[in-house]
Protein backbone atom coordinates (compact mmCIF):
# COMPACT_ATOMS: atom_id res chain seq x y z
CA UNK A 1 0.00 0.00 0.00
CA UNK A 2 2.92 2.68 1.58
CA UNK A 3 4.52 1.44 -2.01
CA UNK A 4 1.11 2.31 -4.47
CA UNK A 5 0.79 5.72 -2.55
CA UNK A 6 4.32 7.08 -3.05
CA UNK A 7 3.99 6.20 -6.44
CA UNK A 8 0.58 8.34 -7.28
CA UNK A 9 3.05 11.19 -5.47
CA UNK A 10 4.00 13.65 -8.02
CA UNK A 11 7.73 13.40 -8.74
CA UNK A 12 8.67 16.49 -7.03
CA UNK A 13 7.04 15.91 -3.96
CA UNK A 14 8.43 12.72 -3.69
CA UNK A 15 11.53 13.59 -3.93
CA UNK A 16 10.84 16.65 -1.09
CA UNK A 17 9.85 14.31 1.23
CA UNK A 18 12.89 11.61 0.77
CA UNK A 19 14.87 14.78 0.99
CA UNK A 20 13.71 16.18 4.12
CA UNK A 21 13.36 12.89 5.59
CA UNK A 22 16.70 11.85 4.99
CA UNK A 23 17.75 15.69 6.40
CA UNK A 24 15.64 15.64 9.72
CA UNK A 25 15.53 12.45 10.53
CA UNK A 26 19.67 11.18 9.61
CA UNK A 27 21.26 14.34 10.23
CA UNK A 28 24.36 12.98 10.95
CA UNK A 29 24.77 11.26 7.96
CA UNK A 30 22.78 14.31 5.98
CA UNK A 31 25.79 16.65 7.32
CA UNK A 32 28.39 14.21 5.89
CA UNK A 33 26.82 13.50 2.13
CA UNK A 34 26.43 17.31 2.24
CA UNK A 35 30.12 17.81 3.23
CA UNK A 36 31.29 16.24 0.03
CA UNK A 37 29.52 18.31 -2.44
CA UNK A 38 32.47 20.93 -1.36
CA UNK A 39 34.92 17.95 -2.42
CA UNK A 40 37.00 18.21 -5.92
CA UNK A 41 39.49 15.55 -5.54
CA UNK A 42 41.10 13.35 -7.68
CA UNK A 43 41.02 10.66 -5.38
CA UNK A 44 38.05 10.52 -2.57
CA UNK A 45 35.09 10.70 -4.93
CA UNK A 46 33.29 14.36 -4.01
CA UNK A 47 30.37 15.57 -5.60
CA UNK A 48 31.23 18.73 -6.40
CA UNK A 49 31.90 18.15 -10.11
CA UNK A 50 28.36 17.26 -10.63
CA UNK A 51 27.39 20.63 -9.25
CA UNK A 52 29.86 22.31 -11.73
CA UNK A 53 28.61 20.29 -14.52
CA UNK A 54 25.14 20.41 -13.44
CA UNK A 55 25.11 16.08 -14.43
CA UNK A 56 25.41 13.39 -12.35
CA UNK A 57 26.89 10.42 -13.67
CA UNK A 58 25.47 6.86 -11.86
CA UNK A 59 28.87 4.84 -12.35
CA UNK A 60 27.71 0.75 -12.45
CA UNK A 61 30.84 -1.24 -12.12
CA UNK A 62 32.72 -2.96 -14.63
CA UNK A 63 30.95 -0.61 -17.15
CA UNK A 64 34.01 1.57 -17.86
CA UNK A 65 33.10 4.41 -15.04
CA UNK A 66 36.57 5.24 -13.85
CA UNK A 67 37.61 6.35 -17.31
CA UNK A 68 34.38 8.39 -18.41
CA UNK A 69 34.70 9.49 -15.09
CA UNK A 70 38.25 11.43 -15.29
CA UNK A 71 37.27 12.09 -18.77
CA UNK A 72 34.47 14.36 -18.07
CA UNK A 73 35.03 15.37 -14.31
CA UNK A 74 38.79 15.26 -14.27
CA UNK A 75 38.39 12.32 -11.14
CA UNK A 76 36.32 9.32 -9.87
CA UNK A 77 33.82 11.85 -8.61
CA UNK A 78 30.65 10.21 -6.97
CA UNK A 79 32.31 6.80 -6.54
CA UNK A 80 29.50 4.35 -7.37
CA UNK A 81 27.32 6.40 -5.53
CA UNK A 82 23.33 4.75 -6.59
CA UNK A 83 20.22 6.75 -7.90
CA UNK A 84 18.35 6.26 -5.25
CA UNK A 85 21.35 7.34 -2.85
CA UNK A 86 21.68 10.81 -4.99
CA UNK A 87 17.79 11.67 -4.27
CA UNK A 88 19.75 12.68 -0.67
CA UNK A 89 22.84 14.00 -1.84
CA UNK A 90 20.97 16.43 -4.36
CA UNK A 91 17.89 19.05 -3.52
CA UNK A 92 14.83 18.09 -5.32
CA UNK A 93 15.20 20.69 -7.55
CA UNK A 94 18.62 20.14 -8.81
CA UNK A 95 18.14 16.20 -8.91
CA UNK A 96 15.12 16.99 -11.54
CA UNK A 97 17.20 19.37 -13.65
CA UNK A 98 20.83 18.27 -13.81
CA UNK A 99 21.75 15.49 -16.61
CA UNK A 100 21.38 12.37 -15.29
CA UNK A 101 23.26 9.53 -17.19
CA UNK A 102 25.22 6.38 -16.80
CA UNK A 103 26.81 3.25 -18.66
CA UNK A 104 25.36 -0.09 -18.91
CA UNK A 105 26.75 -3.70 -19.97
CA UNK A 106 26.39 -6.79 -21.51
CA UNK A 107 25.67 -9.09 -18.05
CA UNK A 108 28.26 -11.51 -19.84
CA UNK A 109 30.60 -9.50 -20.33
CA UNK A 110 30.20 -7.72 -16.93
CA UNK A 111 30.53 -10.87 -14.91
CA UNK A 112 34.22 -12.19 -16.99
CA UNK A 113 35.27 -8.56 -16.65
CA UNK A 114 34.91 -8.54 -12.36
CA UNK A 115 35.74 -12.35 -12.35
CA UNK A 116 38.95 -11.33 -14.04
CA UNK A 117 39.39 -8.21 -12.16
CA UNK A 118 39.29 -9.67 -8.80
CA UNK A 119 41.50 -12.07 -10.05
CA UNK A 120 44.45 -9.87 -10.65
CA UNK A 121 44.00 -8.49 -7.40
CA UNK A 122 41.11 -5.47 -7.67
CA UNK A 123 41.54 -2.25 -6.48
CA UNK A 124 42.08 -2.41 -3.09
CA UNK A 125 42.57 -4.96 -0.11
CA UNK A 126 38.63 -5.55 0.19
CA UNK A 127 38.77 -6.57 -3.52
CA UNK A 128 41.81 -8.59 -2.87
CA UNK A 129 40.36 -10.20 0.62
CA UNK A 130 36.86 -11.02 -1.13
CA UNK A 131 38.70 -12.52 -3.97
CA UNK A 132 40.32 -15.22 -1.76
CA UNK A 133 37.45 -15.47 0.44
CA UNK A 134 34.41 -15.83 -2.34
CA UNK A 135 36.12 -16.37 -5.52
CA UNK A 136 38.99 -18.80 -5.01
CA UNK A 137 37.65 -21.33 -3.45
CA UNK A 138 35.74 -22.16 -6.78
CA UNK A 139 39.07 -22.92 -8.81
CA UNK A 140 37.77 -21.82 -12.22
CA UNK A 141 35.53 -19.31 -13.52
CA UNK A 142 32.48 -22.70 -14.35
CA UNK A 143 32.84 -23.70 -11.17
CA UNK A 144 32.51 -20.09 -9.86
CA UNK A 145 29.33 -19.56 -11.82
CA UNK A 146 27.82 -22.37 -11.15
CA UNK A 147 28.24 -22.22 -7.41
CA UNK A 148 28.06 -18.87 -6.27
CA UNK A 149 26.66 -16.85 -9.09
CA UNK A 150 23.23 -17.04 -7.01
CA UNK A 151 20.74 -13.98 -6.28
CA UNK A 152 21.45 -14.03 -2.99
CA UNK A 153 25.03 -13.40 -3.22
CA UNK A 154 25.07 -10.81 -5.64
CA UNK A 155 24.99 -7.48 -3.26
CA UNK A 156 28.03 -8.69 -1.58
CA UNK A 157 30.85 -6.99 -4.11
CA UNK A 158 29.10 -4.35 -6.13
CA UNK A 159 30.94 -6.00 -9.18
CA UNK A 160 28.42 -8.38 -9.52
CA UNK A 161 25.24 -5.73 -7.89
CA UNK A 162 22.53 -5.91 -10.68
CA UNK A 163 23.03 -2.73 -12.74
CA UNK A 164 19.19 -1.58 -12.59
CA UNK A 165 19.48 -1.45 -8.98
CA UNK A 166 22.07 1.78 -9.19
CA UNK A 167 19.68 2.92 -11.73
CA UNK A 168 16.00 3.61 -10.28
CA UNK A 169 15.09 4.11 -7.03
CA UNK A 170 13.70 1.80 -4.36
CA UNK A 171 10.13 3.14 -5.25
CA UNK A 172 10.31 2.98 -8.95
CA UNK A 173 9.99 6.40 -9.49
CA UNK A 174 12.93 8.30 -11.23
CA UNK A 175 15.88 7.30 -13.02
CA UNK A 176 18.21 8.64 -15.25
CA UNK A 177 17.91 10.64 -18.53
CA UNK A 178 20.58 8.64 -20.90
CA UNK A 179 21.49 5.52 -20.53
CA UNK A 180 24.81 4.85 -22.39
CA UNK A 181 26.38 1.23 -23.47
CA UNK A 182 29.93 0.25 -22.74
CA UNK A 183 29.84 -1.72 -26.54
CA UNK A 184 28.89 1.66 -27.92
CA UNK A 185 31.45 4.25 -25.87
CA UNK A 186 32.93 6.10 -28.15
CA UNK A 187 30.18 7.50 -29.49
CA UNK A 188 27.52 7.68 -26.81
CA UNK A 189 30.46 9.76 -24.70
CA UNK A 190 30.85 11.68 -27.25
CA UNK A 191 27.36 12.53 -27.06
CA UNK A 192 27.56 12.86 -23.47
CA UNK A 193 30.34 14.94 -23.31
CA UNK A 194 28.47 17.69 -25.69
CA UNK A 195 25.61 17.69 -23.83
CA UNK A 196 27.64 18.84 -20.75
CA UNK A 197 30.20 20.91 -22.43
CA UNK A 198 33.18 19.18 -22.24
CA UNK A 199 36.00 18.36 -24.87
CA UNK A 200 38.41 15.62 -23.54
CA UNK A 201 38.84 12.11 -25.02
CA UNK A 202 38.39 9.15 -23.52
CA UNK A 203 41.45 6.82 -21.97
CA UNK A 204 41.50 3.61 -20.70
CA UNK A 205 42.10 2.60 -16.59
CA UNK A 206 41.97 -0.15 -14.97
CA UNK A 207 41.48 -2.39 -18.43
CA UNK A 208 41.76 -6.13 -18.31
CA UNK A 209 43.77 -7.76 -20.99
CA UNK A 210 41.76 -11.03 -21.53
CA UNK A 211 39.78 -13.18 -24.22
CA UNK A 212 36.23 -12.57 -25.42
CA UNK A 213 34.27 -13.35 -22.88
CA UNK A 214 32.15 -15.43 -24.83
CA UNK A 215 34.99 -18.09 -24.77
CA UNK A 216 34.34 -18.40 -21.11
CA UNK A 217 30.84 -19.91 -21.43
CA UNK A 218 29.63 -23.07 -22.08
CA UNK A 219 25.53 -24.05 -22.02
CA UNK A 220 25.19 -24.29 -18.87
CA UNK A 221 26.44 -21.44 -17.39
CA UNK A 222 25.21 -18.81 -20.47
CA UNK A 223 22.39 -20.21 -19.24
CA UNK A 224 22.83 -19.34 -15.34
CA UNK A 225 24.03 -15.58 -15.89
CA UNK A 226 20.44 -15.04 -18.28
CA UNK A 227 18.65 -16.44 -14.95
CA UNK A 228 20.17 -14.60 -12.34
CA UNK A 229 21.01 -10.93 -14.69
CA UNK A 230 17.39 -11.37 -16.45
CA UNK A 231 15.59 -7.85 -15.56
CA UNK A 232 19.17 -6.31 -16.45
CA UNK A 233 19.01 -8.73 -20.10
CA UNK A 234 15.48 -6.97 -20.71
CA UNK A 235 16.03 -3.95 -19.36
CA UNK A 236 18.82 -3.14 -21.55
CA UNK A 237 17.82 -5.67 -24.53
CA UNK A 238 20.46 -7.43 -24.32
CA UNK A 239 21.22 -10.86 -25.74
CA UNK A 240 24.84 -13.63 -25.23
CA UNK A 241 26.32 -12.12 -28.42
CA UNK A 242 25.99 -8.26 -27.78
CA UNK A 243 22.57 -5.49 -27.96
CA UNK A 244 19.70 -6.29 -28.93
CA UNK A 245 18.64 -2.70 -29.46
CA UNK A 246 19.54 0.84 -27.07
CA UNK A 247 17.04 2.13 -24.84
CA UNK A 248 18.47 5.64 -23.67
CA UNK A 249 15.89 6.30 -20.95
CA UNK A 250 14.06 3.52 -19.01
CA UNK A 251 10.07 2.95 -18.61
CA UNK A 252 8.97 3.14 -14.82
């Protein structure tokens, strides 16, 4: 019912009330987020760019963020920060009107690219201590799938988080205004990066030398990543070999 209610909300006033919610009621934590839109640094992930460029950029994981990222905000501003997270970073006002956009990928691809990732060591010693603790066991990326590629161990490393769930909210109302795809980047940043005004080019970090990923699959466990990524597969039309077609906003 509390869920059918918020949604006949008008968008604005929904997102007033998660705002001032989130203000009175978590100041602490308010006071912090609101700390870090005064943060520019190459390093801890402030939101201040996005209040320069007036954008906010949802980065998913494994979907080339840390690159478009320095690219257009000159560092890994927002971290991977979800939607429904920015709805209390951002006044209602200036969630509605800045450019909302992020990068989507093929689920196949996505979970070879953070299998391989973690592999090599991540990021950081979380990366490197859930590698050896959740990964390693397995032996080999089949045995890996099919025995811990479940949907109840998915929000444990945001590597393998379903990417509509940094996409639209916990009440289905808003999302974001472009959705770009990682197999198309060079051309949807381009178009990104003219609709916020900015010139650079786009580098590489943090890229995986590897096989096609498609060499990693057999039957069985094509089959287990369509089960478990599904609403991402439809979301995003995609299919095993690639896109299906692009969808730049989604349908709530």
């Amino acid at each position: 019912m509390k869920k059918l209610l918020i949604r006949l909300l008008p968008t604005h006033c929904y997102l007033m009330l998660r705002w001032y919610d989130f203000k009175l009621n978590r100041k602490n934590s308010f006071n912090k987020i609101q700390a870090l839109r005064s943060v520019d640094d190459e390093s801890t992930g402030g939101y201040l760019p996005f209040d320069k460029a007036k954008a906010i950029f949802v980065h998913i994981p494994k979907c080339a963020g840390i690159s478009v990222n320095k690219a257009l905000f000159g560092s890994i501003a927002g971290g991977h920060t979800t939607l429904d997270q920015y709805i209390n970073v951002f006044p209602p006002a200036q969630f509605q009107s800045y450019f909302r956009f992020s990068f989507v990928r093929n689920p196949w691809d996505r979970v070879v690219s953070a299998y391989c990732f973690l592999q090599k060591g991540g990021i950081n010693k979380w990366d490197a201590d859930f590698y050896e603790k959740e990964i390693k066991p397995f032996g080999s990326f089949e045995d890996f799938v099919k025995g811990w590629l479940k949907p109840e161990n998915l929000t444990k490393h945001h590597h393998f988080k379903p990417q509509y769930l940094y996409l639209i909210d916990k009440y289905d109302k808003v999302t974001v205004d472009y959705i770009a795809y990682f197999e198309n980047i060079e051309e949807d940043f381009k178009t990104i990066a003219k609709r916020i005004g900015v010139k650079n080019t786009l580098a590489k970090n943090n890229a995986v030398n590897r096989a096609d990923y498609r060499s990693f699959y057999n039957d069985e466990t094509r089959e287990i990543v369509a089960e478990v990524y599904k609403k991402d597969i439809a979301l995003f039309h995609y299919n095993f070999a690639g896109v299906e077609s692009t969808v730049r906003k989604l349908k709530l």
